[in-house]
N, C-alpha and C. Protein backbone atom coordinates (compact mmCIF):
# COMPACT_ATOMS: atom_id res chain seq x y z
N UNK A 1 34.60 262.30 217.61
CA UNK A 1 33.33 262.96 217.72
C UNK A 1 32.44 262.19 218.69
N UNK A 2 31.85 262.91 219.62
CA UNK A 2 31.01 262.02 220.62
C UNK A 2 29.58 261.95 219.95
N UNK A 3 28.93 260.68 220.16
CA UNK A 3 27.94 260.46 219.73
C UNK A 3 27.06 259.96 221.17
N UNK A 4 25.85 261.15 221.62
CA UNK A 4 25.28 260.31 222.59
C UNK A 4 23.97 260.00 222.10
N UNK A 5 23.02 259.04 223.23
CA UNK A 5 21.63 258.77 222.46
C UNK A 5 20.70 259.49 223.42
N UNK A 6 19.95 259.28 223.22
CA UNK A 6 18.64 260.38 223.67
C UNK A 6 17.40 259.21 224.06
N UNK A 7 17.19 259.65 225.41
CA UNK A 7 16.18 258.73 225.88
C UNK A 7 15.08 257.62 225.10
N UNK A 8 14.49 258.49 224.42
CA UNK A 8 13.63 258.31 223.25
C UNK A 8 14.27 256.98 222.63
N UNK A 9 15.70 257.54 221.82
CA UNK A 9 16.13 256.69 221.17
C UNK A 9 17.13 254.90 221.60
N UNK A 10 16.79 255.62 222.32
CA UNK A 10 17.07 254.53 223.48
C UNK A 10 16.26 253.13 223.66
N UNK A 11 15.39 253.71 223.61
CA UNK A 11 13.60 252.63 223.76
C UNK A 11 13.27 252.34 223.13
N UNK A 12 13.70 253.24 221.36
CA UNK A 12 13.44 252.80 220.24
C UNK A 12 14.55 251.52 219.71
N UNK A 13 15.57 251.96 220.04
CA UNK A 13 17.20 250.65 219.55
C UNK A 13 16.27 249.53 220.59
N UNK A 14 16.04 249.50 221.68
CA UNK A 14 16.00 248.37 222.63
C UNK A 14 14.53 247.49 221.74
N UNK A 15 13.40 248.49 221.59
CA UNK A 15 12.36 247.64 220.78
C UNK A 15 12.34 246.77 219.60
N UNK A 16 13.24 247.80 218.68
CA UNK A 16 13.63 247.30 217.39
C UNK A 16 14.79 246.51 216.84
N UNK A 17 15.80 246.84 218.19
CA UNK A 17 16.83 245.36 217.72
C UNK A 17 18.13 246.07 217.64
N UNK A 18 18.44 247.06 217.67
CA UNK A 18 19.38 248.31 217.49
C UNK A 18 20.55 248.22 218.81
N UNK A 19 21.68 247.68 218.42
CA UNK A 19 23.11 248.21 219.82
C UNK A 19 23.45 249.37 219.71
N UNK A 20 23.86 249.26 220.85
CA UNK A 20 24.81 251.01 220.86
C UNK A 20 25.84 251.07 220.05
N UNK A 21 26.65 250.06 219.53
CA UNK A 21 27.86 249.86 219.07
C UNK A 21 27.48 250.05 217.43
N UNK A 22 26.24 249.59 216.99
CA UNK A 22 25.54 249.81 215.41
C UNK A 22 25.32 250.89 215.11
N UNK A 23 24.39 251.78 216.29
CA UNK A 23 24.37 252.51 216.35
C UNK A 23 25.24 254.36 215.91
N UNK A 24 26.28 253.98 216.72
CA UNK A 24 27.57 254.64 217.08
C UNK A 24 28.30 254.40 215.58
N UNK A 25 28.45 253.51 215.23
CA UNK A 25 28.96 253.25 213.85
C UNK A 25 27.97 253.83 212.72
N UNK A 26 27.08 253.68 212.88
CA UNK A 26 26.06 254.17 211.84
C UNK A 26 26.36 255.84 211.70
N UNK A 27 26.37 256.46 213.01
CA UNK A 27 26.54 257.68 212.92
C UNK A 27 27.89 258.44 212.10
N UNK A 28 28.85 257.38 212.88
CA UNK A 28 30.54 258.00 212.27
C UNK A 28 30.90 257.36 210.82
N UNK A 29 30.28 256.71 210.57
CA UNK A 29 30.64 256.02 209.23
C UNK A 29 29.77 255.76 208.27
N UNK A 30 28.72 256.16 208.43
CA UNK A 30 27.51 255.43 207.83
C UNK A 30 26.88 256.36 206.53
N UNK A 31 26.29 256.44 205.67
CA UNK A 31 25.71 257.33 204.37
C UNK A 31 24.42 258.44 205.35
N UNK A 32 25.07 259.70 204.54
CA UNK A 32 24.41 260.96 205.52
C UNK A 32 23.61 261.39 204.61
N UNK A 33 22.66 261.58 205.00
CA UNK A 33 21.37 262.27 204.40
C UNK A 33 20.48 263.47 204.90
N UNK A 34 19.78 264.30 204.28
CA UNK A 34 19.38 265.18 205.53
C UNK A 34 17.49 264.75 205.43
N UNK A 35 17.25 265.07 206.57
CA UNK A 35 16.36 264.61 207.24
C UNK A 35 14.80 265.74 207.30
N UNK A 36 14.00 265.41 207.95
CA UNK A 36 12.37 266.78 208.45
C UNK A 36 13.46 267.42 209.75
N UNK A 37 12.58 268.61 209.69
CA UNK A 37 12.92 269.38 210.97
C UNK A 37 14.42 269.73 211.25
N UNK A 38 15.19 270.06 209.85
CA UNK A 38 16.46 269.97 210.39
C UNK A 38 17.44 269.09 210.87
N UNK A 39 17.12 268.17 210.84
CA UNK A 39 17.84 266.70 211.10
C UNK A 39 18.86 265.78 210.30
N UNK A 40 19.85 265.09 210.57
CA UNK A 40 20.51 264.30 209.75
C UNK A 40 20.58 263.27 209.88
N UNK A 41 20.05 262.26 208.60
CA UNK A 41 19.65 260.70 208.92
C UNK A 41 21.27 260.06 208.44
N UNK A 42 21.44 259.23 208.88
CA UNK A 42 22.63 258.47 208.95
C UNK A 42 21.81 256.77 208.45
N UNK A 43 22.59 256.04 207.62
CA UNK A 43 22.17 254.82 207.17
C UNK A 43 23.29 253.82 206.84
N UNK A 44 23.11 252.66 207.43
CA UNK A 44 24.23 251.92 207.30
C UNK A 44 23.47 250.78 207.89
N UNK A 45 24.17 249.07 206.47
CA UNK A 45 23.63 247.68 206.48
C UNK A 45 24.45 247.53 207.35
N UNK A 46 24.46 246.27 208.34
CA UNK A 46 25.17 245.11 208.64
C UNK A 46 24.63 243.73 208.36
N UNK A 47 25.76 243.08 208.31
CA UNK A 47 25.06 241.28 208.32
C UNK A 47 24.36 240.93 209.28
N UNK A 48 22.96 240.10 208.88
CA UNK A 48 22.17 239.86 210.29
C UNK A 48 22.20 238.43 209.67
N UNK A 49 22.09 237.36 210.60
CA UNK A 49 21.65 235.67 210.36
C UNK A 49 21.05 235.51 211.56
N UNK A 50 19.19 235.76 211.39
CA UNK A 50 18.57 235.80 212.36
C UNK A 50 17.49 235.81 212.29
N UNK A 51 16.32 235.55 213.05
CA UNK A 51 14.75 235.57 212.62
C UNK A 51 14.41 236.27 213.37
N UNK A 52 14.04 237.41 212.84
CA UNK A 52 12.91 238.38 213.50
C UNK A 52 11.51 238.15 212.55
N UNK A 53 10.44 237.99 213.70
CA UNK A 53 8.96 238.36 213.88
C UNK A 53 8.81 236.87 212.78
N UNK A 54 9.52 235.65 213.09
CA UNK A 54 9.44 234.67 212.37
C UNK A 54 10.17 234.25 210.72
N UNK A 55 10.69 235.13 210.32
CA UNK A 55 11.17 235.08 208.81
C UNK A 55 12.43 235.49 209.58
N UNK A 56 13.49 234.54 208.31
CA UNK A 56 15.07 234.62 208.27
C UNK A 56 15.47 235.95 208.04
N UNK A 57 16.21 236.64 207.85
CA UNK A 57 16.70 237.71 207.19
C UNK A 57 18.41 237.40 207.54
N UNK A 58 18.54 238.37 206.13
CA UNK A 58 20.56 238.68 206.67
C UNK A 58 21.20 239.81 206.30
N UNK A 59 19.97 240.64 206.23
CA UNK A 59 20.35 242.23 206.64
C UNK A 59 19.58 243.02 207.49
N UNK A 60 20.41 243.49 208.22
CA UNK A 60 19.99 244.44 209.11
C UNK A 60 20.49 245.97 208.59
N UNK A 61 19.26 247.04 208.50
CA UNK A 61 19.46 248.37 208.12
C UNK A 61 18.96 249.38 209.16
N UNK A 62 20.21 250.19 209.50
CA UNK A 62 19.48 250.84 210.68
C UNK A 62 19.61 252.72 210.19
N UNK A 63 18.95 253.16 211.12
CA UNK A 63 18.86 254.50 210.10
C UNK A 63 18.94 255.14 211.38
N UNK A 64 19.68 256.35 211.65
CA UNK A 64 19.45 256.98 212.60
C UNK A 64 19.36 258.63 212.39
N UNK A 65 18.66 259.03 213.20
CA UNK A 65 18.09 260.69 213.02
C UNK A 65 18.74 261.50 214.28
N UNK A 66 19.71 262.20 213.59
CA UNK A 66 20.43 263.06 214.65
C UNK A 66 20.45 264.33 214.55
N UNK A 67 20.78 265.39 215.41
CA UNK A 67 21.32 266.71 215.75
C UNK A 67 22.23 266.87 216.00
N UNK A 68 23.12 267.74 215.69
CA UNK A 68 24.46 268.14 215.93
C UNK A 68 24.37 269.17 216.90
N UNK A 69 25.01 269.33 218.00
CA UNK A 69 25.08 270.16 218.83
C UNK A 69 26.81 270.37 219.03
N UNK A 70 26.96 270.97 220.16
CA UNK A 70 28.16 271.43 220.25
C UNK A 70 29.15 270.73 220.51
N UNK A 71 29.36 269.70 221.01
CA UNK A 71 30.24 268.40 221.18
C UNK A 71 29.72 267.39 220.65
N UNK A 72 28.88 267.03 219.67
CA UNK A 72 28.56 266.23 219.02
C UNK A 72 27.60 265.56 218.60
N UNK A 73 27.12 264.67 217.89
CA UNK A 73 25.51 264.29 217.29
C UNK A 73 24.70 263.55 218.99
N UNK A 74 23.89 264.21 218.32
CA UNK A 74 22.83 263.37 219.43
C UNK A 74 21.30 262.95 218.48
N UNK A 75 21.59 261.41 218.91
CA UNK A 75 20.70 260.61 218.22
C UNK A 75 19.28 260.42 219.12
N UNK A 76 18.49 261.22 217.83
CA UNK A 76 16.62 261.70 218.45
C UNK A 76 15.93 260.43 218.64
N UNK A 77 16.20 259.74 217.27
CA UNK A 77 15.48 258.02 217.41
C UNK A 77 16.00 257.07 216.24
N UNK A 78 15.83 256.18 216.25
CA UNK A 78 16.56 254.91 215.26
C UNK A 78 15.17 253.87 214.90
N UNK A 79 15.36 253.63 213.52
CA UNK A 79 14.78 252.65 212.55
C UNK A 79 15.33 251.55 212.14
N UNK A 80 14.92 250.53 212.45
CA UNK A 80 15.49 249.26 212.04
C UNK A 80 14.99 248.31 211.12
N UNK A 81 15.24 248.25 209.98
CA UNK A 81 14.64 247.52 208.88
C UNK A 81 15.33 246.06 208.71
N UNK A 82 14.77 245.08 208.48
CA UNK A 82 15.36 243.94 207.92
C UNK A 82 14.98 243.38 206.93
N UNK A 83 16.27 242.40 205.92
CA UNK A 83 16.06 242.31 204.54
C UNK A 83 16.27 240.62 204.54
């Protein structure tokens, strides 16, 4: 299944800490939920050992909001939480 990203979401992974590769995984493997506006949120942890905005954390949770179109999800924008 092709998964592409969408400008938007693009600027959002690069601000918040988000790869394409987390990303992409989040979508094909990740816990599906449905979303506003017709949308499907995708959610999936990885291990983080890292300091963002000064505090440790060692989870990273990324959430992504997609559309399904005809060859495949296209991701609107991404949320990145850390634990």
């Amino acid at each position: 299944m092709a998964v592409r990203i969408h400008p938007h979401a693009a600027e959002r992974m690069a601000e918040r800490g988000a790869s394409l590769e987390e990303v992409t995984a989040t979508v094909e493997s990740g816990e599906r939920f449905p979303a506003k506006y017709g949308r499907t949120g995708f959610r999936m942890e990885f291990p983080y050992v890292g300091i963002k905005g000064g505090k440790h954390y060692r989870i990273k949770q990324i959430d992504a909001f997609a559309v399904f179109e005809d060859d495949g999800w296209l991701v609107i924008t991404v949320i990145v939480k850390y634990y």
